[in-house]
Protein backbone atom coordinates (compact mmCIF):
# COMPACT_ATOMS: atom_id res chain seq x y z
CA UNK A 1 109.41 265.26 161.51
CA UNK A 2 105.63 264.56 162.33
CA UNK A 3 102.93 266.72 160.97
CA UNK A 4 101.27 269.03 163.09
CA UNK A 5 98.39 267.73 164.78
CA UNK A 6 94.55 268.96 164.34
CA UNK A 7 92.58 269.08 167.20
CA UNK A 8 89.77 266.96 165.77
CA UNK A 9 91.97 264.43 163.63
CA UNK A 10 92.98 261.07 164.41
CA UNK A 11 94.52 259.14 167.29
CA UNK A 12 96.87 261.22 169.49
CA UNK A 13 98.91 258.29 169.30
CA UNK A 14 99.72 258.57 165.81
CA UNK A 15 101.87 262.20 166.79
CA UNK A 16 102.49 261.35 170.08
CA UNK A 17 105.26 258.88 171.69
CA UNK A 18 104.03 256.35 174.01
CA UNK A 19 106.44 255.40 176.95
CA UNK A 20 105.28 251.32 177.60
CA UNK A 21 107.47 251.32 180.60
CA UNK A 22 105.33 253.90 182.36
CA UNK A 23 101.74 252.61 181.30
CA UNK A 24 102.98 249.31 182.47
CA UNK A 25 103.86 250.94 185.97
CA UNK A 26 100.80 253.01 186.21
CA UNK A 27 98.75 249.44 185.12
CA UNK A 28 100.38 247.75 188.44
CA UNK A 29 99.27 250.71 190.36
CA UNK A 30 96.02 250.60 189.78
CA UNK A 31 96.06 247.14 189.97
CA UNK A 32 97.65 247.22 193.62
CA UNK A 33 95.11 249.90 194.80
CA UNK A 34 92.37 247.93 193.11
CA UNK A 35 93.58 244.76 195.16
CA UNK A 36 94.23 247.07 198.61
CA UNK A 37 90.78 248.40 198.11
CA UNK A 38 89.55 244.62 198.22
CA UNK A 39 91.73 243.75 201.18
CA UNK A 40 90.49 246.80 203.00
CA UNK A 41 86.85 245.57 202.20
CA UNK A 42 87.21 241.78 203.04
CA UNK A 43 88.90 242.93 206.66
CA UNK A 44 86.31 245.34 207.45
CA UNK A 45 84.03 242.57 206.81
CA UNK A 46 85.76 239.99 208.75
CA UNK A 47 86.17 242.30 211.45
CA UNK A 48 82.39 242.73 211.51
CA UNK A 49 81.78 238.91 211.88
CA UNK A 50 84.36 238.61 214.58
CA UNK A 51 82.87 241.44 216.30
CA UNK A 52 78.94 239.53 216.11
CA UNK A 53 80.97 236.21 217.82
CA UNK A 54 82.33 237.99 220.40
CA UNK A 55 78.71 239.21 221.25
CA UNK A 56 77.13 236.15 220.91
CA UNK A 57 80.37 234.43 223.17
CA UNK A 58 79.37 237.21 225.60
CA UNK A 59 75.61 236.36 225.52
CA UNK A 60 76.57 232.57 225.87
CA UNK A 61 78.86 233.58 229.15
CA UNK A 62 76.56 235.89 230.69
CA UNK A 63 73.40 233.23 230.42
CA UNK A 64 75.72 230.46 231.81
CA UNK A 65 76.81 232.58 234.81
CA UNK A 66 73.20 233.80 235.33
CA UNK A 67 71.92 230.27 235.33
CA UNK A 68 74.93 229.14 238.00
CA UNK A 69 73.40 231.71 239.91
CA UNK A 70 69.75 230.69 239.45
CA UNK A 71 70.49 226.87 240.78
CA UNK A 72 72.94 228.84 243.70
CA UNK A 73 69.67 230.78 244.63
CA UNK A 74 67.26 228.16 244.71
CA UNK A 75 69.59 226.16 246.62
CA UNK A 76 69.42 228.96 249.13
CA UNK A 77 66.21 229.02 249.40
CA UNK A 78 65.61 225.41 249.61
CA UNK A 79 67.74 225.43 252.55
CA UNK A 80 66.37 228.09 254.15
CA UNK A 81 63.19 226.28 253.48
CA UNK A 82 64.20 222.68 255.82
């Protein structure tokens, strides 16, 4: 039989029992919602990035296509010129 314990006296590990098998569990649970917290951080960065290529693809298509129709309208005009 343990003493009883004083509210300002020692460990409460000395009067209480310690179940390993759950502080091992709730260890890996923080762990894995330490490590999905990191994965939810690294995609929503990722995602950023590929959303700033798909701009700058955009950009890239948009200035090719207005400079195919630049040369098409100054090769109207050139023939509408002779």
């Amino acid at each position: 039989m343990t003493p009883p314990r004083k509210s300002s006296e020692g460990s409460r590990y000395l009067y209480e029992g310690f179940d390993a098998a759950a502080a091992r569990i709730e260890a890996n649970e923080r762990v894995a919602e330490e490590r999905w917290a990191a994965l939810d951080y690294r995609l929503s960065q990722i995602d950023a990035v590929l959303e700033r290529l798909e701009k700058r693809i955009w950009v890239g298509v948009y200035g090719v296509a207005a400079f195919l129709l630049a040369q098409m309208g100054e090769a109207l005009i050139h023939a509408a010129v002779k």
